[in-house]
C-alpha atoms as a PDB file:
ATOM      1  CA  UNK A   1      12.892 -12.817   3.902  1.00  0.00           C
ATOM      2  CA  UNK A   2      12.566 -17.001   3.077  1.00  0.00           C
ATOM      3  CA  UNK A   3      12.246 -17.913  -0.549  1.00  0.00           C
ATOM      4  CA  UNK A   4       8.800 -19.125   0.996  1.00  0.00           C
ATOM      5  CA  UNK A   5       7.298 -15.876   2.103  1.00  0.00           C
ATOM      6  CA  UNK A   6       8.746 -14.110  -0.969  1.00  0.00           C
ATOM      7  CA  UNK A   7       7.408 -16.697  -3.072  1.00  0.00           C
ATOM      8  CA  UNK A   8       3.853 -16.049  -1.503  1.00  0.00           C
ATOM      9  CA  UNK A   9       4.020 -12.444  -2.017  1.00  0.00           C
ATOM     10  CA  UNK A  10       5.461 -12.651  -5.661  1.00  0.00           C
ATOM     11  CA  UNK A  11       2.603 -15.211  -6.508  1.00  0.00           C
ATOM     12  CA  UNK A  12       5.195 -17.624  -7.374  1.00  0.00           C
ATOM     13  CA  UNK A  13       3.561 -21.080  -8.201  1.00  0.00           C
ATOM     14  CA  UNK A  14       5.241 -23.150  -5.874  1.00  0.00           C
ATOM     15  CA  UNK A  15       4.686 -21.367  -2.471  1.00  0.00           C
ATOM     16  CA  UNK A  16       0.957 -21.189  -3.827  1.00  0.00           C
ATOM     17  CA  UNK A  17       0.847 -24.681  -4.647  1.00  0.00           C
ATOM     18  CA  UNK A  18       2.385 -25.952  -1.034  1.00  0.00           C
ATOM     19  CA  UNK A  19      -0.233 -23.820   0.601  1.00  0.00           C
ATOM     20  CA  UNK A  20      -2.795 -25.160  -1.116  1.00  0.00           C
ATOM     21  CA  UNK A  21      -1.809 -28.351  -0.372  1.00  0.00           C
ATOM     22  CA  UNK A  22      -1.469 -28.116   2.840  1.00  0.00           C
ATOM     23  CA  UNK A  23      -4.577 -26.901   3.107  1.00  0.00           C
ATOM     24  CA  UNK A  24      -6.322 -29.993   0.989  1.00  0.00           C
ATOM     25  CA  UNK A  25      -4.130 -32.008   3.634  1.00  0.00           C
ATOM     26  CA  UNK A  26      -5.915 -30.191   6.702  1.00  0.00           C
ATOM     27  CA  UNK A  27      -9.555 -30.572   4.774  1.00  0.00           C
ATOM     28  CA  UNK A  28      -9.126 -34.593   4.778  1.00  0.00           C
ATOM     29  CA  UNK A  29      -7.729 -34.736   8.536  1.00  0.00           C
ATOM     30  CA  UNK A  30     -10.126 -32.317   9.650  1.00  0.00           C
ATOM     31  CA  UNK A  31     -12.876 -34.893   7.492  1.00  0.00           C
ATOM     32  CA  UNK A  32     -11.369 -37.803   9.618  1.00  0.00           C
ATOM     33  CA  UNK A  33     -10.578 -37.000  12.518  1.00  0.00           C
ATOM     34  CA  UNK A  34     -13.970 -38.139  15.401  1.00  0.00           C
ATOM     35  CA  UNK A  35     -13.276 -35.557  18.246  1.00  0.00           C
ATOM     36  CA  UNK A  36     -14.155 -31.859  17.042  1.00  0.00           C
ATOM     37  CA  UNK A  37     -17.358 -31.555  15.498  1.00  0.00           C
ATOM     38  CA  UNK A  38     -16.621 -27.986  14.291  1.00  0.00           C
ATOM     39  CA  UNK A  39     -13.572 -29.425  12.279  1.00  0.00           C
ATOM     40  CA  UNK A  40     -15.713 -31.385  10.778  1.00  0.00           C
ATOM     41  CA  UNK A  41     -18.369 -29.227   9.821  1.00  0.00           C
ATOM     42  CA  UNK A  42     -15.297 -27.035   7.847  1.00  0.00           C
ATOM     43  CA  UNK A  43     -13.583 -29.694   6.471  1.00  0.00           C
ATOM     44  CA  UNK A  44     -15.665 -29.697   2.830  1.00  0.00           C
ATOM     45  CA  UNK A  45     -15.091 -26.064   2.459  1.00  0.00           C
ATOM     46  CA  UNK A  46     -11.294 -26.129   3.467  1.00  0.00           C
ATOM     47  CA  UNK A  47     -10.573 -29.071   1.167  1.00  0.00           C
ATOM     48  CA  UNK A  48     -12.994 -27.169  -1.562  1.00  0.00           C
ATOM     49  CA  UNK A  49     -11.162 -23.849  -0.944  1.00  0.00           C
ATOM     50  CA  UNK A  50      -7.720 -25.892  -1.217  1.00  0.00           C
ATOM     51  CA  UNK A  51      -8.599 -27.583  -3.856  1.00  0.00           C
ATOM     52  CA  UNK A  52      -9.793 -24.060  -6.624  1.00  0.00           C
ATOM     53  CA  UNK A  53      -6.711 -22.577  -5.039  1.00  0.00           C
ATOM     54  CA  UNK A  54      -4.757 -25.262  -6.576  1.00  0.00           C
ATOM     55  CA  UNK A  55      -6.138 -24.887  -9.741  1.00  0.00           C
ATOM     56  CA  UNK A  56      -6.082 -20.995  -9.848  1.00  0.00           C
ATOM     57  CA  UNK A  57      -2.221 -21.532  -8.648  1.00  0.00           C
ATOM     58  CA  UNK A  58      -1.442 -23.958 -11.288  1.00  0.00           C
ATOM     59  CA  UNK A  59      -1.689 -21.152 -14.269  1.00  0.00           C
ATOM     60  CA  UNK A  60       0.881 -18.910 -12.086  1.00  0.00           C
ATOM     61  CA  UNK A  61       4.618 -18.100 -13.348  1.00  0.00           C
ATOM     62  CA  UNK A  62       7.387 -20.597 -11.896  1.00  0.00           C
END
């Protein structure tokens, strides 16, 4: 298995952390991009959900 999937299911910090960045990432381009209103309508709550998972992540083991 990757060191990226094991990370995940070990709830390593930095596989956490790179999801939920990616995720925060997603939220703004889904914020900004004009063509697909139903990205839009999700963007808050995918950057919001991004965003606590970062700071739940952030008190995991290295």
């Amino acid at each position: 298995m990757s060191g990226f999937f094991s990370g995940l299911l070990r709830f390593r910090r930095g596989a956490w952390e790179m999801l939920a960045t990616i995720l925060i990432g997603l939220g703004v381009f889904m914020l900004m991009q004009p063509f697909w209103m139903l990205a839009f309508t999700y963007s808050f709550i995918v950057t919001l959900v991004g965003t606590v998972m970062f700071i739940v992540v952030s008190h995991f083991p290295e």
